[in-house]
N, C-alpha and C. Protein backbone atom coordinates (compact mmCIF):
# COMPACT_ATOMS: atom_id res chain seq x y z
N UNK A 1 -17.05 -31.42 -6.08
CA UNK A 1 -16.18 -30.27 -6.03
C UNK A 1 -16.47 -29.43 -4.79
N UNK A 2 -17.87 -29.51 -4.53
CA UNK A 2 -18.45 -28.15 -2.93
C UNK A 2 -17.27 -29.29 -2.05
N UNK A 3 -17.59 -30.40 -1.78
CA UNK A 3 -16.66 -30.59 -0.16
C UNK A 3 -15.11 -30.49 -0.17
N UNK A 4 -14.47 -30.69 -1.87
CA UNK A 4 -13.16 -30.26 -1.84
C UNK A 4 -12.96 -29.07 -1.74
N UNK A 5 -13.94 -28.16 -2.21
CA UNK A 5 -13.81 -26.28 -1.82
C UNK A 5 -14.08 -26.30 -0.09
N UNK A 6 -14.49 -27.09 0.23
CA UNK A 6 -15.18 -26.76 1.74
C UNK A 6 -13.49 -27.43 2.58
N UNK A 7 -12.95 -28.69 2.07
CA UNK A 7 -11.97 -29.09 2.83
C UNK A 7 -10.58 -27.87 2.64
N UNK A 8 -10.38 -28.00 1.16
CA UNK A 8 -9.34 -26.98 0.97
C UNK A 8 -9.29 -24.74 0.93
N UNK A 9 -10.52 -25.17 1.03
CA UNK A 9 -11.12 -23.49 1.02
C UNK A 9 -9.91 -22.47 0.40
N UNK A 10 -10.07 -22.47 -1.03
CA UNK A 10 -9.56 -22.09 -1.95
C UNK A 10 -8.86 -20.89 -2.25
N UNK A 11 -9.83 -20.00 -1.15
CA UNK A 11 -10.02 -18.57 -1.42
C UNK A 11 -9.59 -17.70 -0.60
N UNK A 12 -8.32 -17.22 -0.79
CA UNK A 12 -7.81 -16.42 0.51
C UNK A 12 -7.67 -15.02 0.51
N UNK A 13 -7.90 -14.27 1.98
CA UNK A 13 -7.66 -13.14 1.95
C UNK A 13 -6.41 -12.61 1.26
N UNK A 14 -6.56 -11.39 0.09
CA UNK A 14 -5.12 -11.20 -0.38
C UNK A 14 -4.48 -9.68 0.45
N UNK A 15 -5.15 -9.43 0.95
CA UNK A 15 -5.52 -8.19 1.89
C UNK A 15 -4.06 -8.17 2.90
N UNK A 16 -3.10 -6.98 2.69
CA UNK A 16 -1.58 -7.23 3.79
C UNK A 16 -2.42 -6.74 5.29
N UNK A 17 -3.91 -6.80 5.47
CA UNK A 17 -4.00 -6.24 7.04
C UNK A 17 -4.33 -7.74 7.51
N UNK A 18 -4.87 -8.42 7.01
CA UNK A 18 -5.10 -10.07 7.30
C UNK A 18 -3.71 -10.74 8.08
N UNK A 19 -2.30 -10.45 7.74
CA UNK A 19 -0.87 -10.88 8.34
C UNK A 19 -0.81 -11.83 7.44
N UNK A 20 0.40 -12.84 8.38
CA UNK A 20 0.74 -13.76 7.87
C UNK A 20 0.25 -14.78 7.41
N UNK A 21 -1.25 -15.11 8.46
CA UNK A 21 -1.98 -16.22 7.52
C UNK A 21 -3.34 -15.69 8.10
N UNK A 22 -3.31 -15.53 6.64
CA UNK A 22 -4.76 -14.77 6.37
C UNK A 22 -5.81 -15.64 5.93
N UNK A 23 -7.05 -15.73 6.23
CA UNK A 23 -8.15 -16.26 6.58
C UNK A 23 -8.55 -16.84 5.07
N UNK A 24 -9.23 -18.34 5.18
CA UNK A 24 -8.93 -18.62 4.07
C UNK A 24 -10.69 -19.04 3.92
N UNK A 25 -11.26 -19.33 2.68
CA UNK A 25 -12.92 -19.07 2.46
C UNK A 25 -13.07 -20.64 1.30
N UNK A 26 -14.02 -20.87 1.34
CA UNK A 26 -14.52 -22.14 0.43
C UNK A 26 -14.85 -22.00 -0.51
N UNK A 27 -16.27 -20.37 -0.50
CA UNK A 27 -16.53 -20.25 -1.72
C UNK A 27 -16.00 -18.77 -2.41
N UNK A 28 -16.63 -18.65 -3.35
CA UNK A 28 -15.95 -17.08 -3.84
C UNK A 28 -17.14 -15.81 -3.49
N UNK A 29 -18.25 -16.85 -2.43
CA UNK A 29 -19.21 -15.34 -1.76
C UNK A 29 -18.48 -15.15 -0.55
N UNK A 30 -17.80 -16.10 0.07
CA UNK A 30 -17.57 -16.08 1.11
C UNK A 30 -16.57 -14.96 1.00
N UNK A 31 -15.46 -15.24 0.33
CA UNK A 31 -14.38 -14.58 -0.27
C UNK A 31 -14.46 -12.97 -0.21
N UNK A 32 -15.64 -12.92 -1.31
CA UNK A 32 -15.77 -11.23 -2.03
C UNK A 32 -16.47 -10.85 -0.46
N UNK A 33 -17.42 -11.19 0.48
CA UNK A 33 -18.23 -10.80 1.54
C UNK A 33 -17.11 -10.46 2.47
N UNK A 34 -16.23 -11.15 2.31
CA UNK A 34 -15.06 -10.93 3.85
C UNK A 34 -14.05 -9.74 3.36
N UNK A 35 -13.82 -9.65 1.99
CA UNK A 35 -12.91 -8.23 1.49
C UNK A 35 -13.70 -7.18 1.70
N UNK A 36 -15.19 -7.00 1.41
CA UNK A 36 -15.92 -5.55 1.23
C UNK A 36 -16.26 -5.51 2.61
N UNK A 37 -16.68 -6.50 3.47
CA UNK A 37 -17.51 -5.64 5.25
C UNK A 37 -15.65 -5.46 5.67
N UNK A 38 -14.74 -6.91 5.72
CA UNK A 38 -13.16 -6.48 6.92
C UNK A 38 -12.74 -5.50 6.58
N UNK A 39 -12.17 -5.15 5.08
CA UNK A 39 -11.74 -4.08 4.52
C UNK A 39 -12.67 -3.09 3.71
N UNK A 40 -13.19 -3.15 2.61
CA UNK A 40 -14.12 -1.86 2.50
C UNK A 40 -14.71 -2.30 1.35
N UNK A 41 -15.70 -1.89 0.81
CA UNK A 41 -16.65 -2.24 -0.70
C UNK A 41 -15.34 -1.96 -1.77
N UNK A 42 -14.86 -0.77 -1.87
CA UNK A 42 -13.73 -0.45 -2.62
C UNK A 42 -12.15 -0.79 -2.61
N UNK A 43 -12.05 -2.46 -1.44
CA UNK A 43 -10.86 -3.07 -1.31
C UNK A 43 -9.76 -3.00 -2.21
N UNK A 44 -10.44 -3.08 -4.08
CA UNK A 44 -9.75 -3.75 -4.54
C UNK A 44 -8.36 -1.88 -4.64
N UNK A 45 -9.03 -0.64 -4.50
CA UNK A 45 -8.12 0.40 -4.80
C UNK A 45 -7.38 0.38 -2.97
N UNK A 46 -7.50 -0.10 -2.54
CA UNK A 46 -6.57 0.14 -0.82
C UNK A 46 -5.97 -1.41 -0.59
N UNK A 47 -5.36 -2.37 -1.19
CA UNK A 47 -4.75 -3.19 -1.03
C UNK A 47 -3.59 -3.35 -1.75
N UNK A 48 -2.58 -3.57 -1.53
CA UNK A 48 -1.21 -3.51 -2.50
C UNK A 48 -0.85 -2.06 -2.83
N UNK A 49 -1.23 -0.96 -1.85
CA UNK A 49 -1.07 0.17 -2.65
C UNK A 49 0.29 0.77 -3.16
N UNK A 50 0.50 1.52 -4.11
CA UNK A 50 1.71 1.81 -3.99
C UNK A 50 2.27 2.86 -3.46
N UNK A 51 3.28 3.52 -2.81
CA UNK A 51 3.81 4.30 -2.13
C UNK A 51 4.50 5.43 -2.96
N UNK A 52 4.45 6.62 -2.22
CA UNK A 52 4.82 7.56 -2.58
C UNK A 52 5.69 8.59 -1.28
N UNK A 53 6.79 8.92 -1.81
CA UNK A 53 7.26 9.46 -1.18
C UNK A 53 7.33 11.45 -1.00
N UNK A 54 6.66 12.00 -0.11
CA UNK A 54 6.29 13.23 -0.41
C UNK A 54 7.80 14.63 0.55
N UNK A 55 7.38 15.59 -0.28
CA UNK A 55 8.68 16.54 0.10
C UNK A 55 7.25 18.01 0.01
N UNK A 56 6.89 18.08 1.35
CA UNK A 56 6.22 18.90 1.68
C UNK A 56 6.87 20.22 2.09
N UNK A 57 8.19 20.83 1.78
CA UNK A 57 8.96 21.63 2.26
C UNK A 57 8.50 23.10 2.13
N UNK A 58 7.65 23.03 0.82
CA UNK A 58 7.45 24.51 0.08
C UNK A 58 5.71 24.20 -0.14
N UNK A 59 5.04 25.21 -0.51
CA UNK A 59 3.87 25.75 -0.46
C UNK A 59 3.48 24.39 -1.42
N UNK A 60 4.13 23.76 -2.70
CA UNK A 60 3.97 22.62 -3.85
C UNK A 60 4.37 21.74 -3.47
N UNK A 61 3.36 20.35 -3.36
CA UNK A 61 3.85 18.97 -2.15
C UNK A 61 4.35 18.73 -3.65
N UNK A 62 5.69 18.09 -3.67
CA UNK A 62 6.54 17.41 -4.40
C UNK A 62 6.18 15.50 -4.37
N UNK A 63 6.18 14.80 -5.48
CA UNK A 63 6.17 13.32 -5.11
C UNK A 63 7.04 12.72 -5.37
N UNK A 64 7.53 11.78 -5.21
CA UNK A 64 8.95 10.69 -5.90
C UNK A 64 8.25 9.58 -5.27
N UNK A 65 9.51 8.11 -6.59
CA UNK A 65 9.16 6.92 -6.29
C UNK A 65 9.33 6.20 -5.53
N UNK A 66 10.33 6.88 -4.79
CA UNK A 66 11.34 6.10 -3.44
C UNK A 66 12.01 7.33 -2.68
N UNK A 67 12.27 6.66 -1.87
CA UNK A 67 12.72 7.33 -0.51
C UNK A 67 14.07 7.68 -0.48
N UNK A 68 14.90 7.24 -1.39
CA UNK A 68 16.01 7.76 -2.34
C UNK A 68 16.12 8.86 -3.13
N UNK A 69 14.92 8.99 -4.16
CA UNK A 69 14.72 10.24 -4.68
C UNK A 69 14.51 11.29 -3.95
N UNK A 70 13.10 11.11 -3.29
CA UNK A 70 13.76 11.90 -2.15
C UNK A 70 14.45 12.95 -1.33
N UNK A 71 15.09 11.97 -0.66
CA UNK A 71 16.69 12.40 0.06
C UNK A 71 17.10 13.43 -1.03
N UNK A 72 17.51 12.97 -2.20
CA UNK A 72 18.76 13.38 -3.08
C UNK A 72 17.94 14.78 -3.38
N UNK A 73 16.66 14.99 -3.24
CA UNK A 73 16.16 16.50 -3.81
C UNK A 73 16.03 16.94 -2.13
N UNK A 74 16.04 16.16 -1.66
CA UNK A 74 16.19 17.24 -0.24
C UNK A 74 18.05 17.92 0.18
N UNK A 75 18.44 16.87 -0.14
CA UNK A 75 19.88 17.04 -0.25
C UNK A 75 20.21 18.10 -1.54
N UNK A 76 19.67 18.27 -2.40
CA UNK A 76 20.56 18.84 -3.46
C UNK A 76 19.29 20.61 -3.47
N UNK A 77 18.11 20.55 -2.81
CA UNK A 77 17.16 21.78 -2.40
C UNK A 77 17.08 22.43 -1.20
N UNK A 78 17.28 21.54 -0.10
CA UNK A 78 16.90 21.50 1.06
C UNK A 78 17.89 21.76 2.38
N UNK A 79 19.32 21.84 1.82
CA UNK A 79 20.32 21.40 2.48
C UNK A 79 20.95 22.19 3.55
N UNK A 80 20.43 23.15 2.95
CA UNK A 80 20.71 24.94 3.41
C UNK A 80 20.67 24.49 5.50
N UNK A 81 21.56 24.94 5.92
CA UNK A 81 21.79 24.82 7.34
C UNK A 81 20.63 23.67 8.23
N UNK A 82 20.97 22.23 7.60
CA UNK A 82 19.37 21.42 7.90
C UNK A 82 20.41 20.19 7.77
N UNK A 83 21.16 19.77 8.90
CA UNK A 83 21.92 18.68 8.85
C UNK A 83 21.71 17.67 7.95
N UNK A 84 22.27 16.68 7.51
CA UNK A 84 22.16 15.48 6.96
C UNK A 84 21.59 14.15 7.31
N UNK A 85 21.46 14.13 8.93
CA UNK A 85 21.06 13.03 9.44
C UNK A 85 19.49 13.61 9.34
N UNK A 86 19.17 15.01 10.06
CA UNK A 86 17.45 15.48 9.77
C UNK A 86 16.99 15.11 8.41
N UNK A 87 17.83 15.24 7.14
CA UNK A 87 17.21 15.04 5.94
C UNK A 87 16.95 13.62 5.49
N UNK A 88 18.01 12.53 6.31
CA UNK A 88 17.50 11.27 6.11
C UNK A 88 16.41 11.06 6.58
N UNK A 89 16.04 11.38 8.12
CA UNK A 89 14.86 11.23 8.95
C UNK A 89 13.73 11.83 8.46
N UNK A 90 13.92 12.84 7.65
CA UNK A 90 12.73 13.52 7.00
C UNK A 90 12.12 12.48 6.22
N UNK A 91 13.29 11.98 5.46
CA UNK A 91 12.87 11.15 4.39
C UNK A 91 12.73 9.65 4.35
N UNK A 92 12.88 9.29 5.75
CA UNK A 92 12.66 7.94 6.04
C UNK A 92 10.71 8.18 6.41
N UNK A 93 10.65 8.70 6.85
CA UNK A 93 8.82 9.67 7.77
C UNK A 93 8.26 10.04 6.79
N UNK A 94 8.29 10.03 5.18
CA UNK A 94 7.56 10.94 4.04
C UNK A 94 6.69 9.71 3.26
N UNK A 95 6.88 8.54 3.69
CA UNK A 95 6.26 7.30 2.97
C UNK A 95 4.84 7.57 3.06
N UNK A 96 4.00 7.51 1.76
CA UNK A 96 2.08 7.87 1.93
C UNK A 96 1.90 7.17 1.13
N UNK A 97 1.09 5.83 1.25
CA UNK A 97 0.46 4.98 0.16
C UNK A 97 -0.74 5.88 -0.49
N UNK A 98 -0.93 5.56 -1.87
CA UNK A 98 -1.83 6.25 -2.37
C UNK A 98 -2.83 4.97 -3.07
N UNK A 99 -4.22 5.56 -3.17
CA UNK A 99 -5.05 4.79 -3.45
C UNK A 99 -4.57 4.14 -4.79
N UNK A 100 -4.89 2.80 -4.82
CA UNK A 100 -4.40 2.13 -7.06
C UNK A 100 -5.92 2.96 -7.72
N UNK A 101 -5.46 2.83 -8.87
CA UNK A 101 -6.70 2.92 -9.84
C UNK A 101 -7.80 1.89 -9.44
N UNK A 102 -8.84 2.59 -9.84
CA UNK A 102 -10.09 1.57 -9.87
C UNK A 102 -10.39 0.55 -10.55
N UNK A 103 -9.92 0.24 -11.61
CA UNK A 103 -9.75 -0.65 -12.26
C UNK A 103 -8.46 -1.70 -12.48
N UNK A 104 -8.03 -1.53 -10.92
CA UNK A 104 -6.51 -2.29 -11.19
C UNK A 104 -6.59 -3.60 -11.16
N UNK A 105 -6.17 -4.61 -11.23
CA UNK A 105 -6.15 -5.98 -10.96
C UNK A 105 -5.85 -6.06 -9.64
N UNK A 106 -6.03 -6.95 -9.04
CA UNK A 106 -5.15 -6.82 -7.54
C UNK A 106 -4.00 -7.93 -7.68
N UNK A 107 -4.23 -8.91 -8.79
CA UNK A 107 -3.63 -9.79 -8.71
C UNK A 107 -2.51 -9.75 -9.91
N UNK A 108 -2.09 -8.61 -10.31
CA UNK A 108 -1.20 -8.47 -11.62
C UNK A 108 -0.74 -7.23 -11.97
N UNK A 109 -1.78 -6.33 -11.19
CA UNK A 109 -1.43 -5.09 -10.97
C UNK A 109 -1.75 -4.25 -12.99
């Protein structure tokens, strides 16, 4: 089984800073050693994160799930003499990944 793990090296970075073909490992030290020094001891909460879209307009940072929601509270709060094309652009620029839980899966979420 070691030289078929060694030919096919099983174990790949799941990490989106790795790109398109991300570096692939034999064993599972090799694996866990290359997620915690490339990316960080605490990989598994900064990979796949999910996004949040923020409306920092007023003194209370506002969050939504998309960049749709959004718009439509900048549009329906915000609208007051503040063109329409600025409020898309606001809200295309408001994307902030936020850390997952610590206990997330990385692989199932």
């Amino acid at each position: 089984r070691h030289h078929v793990d060694e030919d096919l090296k099983p174990y790949v970075c799941i990490s989106e800073q790795c790109g398109n073909l991300p570096p692939a490992f034999s064993t599972r030290e090799e694996w866990r050693n290359h997620m915690a020094d490339k990316h960080c001891p605490d990989w598994v909460q900064y990979i796949h994160r999910p996004s949040r879209w923020l409306c920092t307009a007023k003194s209370a940072c506002l969050s939504f799930k998309s960049e749709q929601l959004l718009l439509d509270h900048l549009r329906a709060d915000h609208s007051q003499d503040t063109p329409d094309a600025q409020l898309v652009l606001t809200a295309s620029r408001s994307k902030v990944p936020i850390p997952s839980e610590p206990n997330t899966c990385p692989f199932c979420g």
